[in-house]
Protein backbone atom coordinates (compact mmCIF):
# COMPACT_ATOMS: atom_id res chain seq x y z
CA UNK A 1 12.17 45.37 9.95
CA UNK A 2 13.29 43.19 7.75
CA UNK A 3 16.20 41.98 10.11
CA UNK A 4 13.32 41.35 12.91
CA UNK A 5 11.67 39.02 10.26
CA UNK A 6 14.95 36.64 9.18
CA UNK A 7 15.29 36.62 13.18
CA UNK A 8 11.57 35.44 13.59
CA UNK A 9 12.09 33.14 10.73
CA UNK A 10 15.30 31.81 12.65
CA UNK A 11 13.50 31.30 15.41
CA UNK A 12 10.86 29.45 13.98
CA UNK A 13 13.14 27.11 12.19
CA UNK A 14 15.13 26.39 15.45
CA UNK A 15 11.87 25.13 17.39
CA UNK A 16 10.70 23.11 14.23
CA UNK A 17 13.97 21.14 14.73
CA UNK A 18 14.21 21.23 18.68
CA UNK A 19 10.70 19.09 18.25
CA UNK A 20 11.59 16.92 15.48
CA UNK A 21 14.54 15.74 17.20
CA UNK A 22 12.95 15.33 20.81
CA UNK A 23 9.64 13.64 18.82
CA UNK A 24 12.07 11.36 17.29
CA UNK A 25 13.76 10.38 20.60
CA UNK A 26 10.47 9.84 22.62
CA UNK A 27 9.62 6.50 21.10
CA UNK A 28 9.79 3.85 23.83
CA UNK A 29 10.34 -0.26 23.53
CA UNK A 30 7.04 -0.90 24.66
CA UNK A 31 5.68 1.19 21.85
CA UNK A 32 8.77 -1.15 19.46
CA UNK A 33 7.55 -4.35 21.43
CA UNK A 34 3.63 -3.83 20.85
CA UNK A 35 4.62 -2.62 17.12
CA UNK A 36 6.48 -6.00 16.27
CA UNK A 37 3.57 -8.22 17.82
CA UNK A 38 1.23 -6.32 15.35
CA UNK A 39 3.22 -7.28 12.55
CA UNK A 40 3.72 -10.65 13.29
CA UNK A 41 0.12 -11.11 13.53
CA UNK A 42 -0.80 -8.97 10.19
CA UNK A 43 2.02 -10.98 8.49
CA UNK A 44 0.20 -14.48 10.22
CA UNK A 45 -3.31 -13.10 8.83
CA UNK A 46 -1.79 -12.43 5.41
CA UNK A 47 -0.15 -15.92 4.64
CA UNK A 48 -3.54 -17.25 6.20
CA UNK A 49 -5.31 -15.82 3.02
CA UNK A 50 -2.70 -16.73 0.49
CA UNK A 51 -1.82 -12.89 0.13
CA UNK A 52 0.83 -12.67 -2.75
CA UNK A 53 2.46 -9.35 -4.44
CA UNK A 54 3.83 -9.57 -7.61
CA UNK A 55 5.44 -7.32 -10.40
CA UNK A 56 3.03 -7.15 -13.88
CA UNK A 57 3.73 -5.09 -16.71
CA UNK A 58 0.45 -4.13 -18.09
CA UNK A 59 0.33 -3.61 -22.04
CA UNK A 60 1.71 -0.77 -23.82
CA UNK A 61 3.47 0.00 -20.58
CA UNK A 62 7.57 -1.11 -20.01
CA UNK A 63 6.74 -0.19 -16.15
CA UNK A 64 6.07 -2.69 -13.82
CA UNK A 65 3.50 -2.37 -11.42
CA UNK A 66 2.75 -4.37 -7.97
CA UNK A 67 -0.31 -6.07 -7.81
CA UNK A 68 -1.39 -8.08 -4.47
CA UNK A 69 -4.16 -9.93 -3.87
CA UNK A 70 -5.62 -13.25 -2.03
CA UNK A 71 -5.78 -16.83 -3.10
CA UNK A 72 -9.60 -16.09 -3.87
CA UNK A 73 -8.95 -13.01 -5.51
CA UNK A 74 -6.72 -14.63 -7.55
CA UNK A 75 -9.24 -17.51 -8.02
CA UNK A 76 -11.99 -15.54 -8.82
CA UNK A 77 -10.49 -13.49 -11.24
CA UNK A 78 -9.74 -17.23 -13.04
CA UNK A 79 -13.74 -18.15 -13.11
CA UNK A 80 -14.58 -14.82 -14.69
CA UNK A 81 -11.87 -15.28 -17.74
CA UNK A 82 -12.93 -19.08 -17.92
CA UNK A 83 -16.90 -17.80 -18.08
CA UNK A 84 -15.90 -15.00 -20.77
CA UNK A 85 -14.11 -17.29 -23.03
CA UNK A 86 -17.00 -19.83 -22.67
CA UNK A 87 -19.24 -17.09 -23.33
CA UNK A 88 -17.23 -16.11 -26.20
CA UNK A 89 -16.90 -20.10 -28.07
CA UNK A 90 -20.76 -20.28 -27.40
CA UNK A 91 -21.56 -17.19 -28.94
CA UNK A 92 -23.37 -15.14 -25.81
CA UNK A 93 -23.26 -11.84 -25.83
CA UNK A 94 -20.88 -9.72 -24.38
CA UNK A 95 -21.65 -8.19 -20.60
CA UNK A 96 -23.18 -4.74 -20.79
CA UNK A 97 -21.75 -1.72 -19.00
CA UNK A 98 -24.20 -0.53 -16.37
């Protein structure tokens, strides 16, 4: 019994790799072609938006860590500290947590 199950477990393994290796070879140049178009245009879209990655260590933390996001992402983020430290010199009070 127990040789009929390594056998069946042989087996199994064998067509696991038979498909991974004929999946693998099946990919076509049209399939390449079309692929490369697509990322030329997502790569066109993402310099259209100003879409920048960059490394920032946050605090307490020695590991960097990638952050990407748009020019107005980017700008935003700038109006909301501006605002906050206004807020801050003119004495409002802080934003309240919903």
């Amino acid at each position: 019994m127990l040789k009929l199950l390594n056998w069946n477990k042989r087996i199994i393994v064998l067509a696991a790799i038979c498909t991974f290796v004929t999946a693998c070879s099946s990919t076509s140049k049209d399939t390449s072609d079309e692929q490369a178009a697509l990322k030329a245009k997502n790569e066109q879209a993402l310099a259209e938006s100003g879409y920048k990655c960059r490394s920032v260590k946050l605090t307490g933390s020695h590991i960097a860590t990638r952050v990407c996001d748009t020019t107005r992402q980017r700008e935003e983020r700038e109006q909301d500290a501006q605002k906050m430290i206004s807020d801050v010199v003119n004495g409002a009070p802080p934003p309240q947590s919903k």
